[in-house]
N, C-alpha and C. Protein backbone atom coordinates (compact mmCIF):
# COMPACT_ATOMS: atom_id res chain seq x y z
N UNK A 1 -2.06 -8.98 -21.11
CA UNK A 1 -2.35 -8.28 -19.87
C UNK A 1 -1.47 -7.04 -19.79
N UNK A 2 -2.29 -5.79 -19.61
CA UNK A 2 -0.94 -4.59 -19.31
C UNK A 2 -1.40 -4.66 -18.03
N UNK A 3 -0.09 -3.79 -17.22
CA UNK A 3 0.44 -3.45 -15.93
C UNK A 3 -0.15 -2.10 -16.02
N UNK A 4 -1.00 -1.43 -15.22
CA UNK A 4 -1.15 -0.08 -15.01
C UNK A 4 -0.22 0.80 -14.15
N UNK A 5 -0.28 2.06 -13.85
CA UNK A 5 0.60 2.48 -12.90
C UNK A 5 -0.39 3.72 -12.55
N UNK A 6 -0.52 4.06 -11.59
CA UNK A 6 -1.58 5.51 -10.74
C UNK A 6 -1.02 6.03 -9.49
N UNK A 7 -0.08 7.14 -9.40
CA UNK A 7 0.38 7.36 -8.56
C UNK A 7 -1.20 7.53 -7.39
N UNK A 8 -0.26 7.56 -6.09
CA UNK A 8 -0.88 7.68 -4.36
C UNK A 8 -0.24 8.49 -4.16
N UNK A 9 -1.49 9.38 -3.16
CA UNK A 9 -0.67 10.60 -2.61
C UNK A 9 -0.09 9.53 -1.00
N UNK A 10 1.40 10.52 -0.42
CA UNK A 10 1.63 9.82 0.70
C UNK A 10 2.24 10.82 1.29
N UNK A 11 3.18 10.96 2.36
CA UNK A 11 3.96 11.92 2.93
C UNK A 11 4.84 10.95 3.86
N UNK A 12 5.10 11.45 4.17
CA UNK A 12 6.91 10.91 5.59
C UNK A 12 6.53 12.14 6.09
N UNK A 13 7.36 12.08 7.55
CA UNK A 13 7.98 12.73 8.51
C UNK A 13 8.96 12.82 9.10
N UNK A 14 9.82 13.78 9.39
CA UNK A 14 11.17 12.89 10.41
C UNK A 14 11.20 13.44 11.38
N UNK A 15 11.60 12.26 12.84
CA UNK A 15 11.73 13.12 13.87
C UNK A 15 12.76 12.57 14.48
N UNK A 16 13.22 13.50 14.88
CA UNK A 16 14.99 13.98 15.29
C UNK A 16 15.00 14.07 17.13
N UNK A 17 16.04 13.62 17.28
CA UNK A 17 16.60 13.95 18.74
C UNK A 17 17.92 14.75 18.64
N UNK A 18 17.58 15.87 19.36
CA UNK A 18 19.29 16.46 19.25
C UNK A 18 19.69 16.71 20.91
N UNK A 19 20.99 16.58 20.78
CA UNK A 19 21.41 16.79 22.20
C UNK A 19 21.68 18.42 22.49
N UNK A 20 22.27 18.73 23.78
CA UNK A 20 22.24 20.07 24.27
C UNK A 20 22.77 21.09 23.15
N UNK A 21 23.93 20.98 22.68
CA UNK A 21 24.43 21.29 21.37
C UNK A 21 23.56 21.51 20.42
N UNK A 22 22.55 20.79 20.41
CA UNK A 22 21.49 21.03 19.03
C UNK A 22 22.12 19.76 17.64
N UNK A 23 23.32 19.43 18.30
CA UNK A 23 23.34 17.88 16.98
C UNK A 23 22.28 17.04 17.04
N UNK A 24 22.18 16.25 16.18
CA UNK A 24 21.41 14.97 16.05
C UNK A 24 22.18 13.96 16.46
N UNK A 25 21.32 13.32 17.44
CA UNK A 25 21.62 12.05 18.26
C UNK A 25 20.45 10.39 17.83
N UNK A 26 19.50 11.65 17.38
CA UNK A 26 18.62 10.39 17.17
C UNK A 26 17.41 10.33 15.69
N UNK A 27 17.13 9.78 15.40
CA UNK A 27 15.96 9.95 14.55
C UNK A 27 15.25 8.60 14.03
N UNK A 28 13.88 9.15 13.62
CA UNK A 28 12.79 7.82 13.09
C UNK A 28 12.20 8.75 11.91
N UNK A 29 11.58 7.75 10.59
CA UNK A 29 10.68 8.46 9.96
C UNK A 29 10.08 7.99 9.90
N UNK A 30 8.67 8.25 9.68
CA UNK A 30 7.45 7.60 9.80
C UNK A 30 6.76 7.99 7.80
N UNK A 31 6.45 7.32 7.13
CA UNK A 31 5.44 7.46 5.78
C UNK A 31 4.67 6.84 5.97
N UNK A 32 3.44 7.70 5.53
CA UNK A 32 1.97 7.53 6.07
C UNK A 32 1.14 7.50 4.44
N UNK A 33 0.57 6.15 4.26
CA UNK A 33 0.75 5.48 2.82
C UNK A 33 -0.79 4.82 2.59
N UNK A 34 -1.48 5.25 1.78
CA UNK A 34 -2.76 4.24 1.23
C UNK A 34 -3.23 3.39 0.04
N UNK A 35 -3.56 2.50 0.63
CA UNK A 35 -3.97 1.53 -0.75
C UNK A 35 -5.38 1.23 -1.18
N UNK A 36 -5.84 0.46 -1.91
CA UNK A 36 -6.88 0.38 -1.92
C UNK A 36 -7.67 -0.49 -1.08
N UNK A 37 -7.17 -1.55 -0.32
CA UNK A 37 -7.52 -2.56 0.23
C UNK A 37 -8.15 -2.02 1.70
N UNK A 38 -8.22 -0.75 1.73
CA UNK A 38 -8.36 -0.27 3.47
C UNK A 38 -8.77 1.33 2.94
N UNK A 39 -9.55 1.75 4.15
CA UNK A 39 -10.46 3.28 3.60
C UNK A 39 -9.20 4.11 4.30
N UNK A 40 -8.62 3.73 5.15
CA UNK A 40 -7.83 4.38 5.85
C UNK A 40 -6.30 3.92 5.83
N UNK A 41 -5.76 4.75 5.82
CA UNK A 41 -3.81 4.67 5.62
C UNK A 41 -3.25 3.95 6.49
N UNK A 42 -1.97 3.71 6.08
CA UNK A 42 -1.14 2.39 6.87
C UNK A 42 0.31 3.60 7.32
N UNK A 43 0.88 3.35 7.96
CA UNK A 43 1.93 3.82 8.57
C UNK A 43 3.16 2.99 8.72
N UNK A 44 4.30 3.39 8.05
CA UNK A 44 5.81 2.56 8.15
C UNK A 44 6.51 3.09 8.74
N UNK A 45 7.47 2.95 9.90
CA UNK A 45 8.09 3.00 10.67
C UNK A 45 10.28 2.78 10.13
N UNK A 46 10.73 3.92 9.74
CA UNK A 46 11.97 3.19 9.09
C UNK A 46 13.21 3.93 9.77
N UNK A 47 14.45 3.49 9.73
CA UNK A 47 15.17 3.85 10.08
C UNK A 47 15.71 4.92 11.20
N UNK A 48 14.76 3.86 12.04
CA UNK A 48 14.77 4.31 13.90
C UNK A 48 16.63 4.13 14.05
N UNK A 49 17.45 5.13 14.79
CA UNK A 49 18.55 5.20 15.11
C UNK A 49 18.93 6.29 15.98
N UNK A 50 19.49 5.34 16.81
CA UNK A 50 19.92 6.43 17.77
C UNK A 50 21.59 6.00 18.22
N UNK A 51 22.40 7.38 18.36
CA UNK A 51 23.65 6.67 17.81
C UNK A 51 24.24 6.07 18.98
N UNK A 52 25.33 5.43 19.13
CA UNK A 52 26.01 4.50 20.14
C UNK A 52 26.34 5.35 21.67
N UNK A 53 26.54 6.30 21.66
CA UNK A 53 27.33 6.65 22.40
C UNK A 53 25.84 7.59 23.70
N UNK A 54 24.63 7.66 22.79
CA UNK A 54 23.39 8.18 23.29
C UNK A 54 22.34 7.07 23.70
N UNK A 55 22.99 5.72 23.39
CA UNK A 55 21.85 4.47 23.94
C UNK A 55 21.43 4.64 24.97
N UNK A 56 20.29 4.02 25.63
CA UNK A 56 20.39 3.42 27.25
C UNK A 56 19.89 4.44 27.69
N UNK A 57 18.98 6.04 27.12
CA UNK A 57 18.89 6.76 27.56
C UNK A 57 17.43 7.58 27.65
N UNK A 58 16.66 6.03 26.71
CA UNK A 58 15.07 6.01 25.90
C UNK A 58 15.13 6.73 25.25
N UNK A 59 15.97 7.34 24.25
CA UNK A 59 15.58 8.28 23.28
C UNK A 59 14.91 7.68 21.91
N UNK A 60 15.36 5.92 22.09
CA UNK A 60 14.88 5.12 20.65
C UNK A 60 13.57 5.37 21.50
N UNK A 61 13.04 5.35 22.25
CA UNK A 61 11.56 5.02 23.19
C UNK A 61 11.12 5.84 22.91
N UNK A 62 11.22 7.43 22.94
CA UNK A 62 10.43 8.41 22.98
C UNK A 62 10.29 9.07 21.80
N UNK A 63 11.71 8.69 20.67
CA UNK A 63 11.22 8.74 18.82
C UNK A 63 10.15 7.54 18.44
N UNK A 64 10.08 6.42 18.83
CA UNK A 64 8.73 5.64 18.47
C UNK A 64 7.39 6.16 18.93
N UNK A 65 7.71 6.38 20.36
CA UNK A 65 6.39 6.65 20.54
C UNK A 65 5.96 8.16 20.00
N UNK A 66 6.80 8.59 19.60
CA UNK A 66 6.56 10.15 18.99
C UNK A 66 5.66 9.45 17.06
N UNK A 67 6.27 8.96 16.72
CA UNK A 67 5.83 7.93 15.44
C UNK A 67 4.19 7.33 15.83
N UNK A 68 4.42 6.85 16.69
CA UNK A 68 3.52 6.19 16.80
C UNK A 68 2.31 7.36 16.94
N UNK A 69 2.46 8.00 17.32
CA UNK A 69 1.68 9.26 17.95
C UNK A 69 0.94 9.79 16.87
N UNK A 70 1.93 9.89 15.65
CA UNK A 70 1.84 11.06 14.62
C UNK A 70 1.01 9.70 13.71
N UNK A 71 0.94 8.71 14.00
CA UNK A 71 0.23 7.05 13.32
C UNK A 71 -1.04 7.68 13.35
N UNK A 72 -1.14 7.70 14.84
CA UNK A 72 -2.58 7.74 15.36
C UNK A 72 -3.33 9.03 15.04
N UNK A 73 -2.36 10.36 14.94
CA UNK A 73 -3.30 11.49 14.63
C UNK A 73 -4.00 11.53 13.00
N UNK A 74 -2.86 10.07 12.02
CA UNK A 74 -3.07 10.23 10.68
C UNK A 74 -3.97 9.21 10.44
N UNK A 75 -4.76 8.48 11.47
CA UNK A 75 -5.76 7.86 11.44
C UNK A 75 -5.54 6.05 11.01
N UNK A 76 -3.87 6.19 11.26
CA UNK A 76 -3.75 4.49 10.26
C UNK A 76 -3.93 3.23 11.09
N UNK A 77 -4.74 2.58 10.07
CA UNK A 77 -4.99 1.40 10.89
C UNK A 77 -3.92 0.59 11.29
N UNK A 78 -3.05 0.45 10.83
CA UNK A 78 -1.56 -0.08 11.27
C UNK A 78 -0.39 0.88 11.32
N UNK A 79 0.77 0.31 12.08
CA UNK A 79 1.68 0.62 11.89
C UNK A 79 3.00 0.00 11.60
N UNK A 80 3.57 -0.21 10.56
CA UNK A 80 4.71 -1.18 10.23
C UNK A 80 6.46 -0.61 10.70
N UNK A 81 6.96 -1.81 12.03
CA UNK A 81 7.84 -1.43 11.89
C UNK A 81 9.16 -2.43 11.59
N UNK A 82 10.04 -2.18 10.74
CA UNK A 82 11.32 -3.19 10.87
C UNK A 82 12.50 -3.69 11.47
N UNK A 83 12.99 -4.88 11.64
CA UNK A 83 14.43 -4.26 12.43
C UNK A 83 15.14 -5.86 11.87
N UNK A 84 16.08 -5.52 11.97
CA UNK A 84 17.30 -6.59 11.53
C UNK A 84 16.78 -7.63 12.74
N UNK A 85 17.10 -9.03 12.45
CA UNK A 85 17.34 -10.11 13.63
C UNK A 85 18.13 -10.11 14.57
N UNK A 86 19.25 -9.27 14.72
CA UNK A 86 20.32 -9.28 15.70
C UNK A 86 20.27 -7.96 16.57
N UNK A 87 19.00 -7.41 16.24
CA UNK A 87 18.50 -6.33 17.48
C UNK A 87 17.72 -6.59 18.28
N UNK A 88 17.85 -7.17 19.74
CA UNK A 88 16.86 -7.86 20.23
C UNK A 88 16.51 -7.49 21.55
N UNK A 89 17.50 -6.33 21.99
CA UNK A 89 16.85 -5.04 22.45
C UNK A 89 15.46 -4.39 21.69
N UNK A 90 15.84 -4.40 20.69
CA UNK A 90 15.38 -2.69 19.81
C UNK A 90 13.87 -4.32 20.05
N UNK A 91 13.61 -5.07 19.86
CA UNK A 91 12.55 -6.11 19.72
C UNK A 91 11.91 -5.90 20.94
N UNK A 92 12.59 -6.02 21.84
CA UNK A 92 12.09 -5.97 22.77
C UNK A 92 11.06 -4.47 23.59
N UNK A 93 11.66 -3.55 23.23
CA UNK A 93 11.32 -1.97 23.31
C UNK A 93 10.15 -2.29 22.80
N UNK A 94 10.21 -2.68 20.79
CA UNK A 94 8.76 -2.69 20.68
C UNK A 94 7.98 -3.00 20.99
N UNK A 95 8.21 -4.78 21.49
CA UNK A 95 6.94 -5.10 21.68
C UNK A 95 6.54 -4.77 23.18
N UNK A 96 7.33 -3.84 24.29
CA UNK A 96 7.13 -3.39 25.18
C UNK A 96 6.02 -1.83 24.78
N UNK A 97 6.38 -1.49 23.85
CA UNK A 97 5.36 -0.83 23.36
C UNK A 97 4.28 -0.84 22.38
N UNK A 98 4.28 -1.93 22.26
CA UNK A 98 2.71 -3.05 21.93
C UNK A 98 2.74 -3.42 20.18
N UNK A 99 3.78 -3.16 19.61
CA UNK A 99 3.71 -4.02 18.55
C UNK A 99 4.33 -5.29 19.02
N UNK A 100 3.77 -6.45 17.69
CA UNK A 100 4.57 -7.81 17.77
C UNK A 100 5.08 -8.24 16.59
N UNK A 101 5.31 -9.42 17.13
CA UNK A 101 6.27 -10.31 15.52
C UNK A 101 4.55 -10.69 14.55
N UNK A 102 4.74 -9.87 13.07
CA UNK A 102 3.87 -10.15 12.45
C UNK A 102 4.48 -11.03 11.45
N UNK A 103 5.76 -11.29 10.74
CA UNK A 103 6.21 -12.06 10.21
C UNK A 103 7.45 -11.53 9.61
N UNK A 104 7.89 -11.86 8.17
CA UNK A 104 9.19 -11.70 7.54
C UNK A 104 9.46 -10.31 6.85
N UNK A 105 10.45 -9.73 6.56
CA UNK A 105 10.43 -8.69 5.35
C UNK A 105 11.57 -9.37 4.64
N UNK A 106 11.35 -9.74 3.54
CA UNK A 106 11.81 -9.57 2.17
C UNK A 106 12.02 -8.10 1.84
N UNK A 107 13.04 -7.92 0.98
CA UNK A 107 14.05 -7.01 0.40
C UNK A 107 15.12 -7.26 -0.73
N UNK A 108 15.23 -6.57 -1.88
CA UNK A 108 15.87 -6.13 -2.72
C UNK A 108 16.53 -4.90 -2.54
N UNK A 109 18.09 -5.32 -2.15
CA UNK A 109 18.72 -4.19 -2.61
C UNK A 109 19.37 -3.56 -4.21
N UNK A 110 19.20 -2.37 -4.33
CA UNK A 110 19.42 -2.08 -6.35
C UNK A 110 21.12 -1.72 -5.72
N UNK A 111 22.02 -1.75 -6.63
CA UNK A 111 23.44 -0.85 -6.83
C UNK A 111 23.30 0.04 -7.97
N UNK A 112 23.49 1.22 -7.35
CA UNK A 112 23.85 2.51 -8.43
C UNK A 112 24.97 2.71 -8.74
């Protein structure tokens, strides 16, 4: 049996919160990804953060739903997002904004 390989076209986005200053306070990226199993693209949701000292202020709220937004203009039938078990705020936000618990993520981390 060989293994084939065929690249997919895909893209990311990032979207940023900056405070009055113009730093970054916040950010999400969204990659907008297709397979063969679906006519239309899937959407991942990664490394939503907004830093400590800017919580409590919906800015994680208004970078998802900005994600989510940019989901919907890219036509994907889903949208995947992750979060550690011991965020149960950040759980809660989501499924206040209508995702739910779909199940586990498995992960491999590599060392360089």
């Amino acid at each position: 049996m060989d293994i084939n390989q065929e690249e997919i076209e895909s893209f990311g986005v990032k979207f940023s919160a900056k405070d009055e200053s113009g730093k970054e306070i916040g950010r999400a990226f969204l990659y907008v990804m297709k397979n063969d199993l679906h006519q239309r693209p899937f959407g991942f949701m990664e490394d939503v953060f907004v830093k400590e000292e800017a919580r409590g202020q919906g800015i994680g709220k208004k970078l998802v739903q900005a994600v989510v937004e940019k989901a919907r203009e890219n036509s994907c039938y889903k949208l995947i997002a992750t979060s550690r078990h011991s965020r149960e705020k950040v759980h809660q936000m989501y499924e206040n904004l209508g995702f739910y618990d779909q199940g586990l993520e498995f992960r491999i981390d590599f060392k360089f």
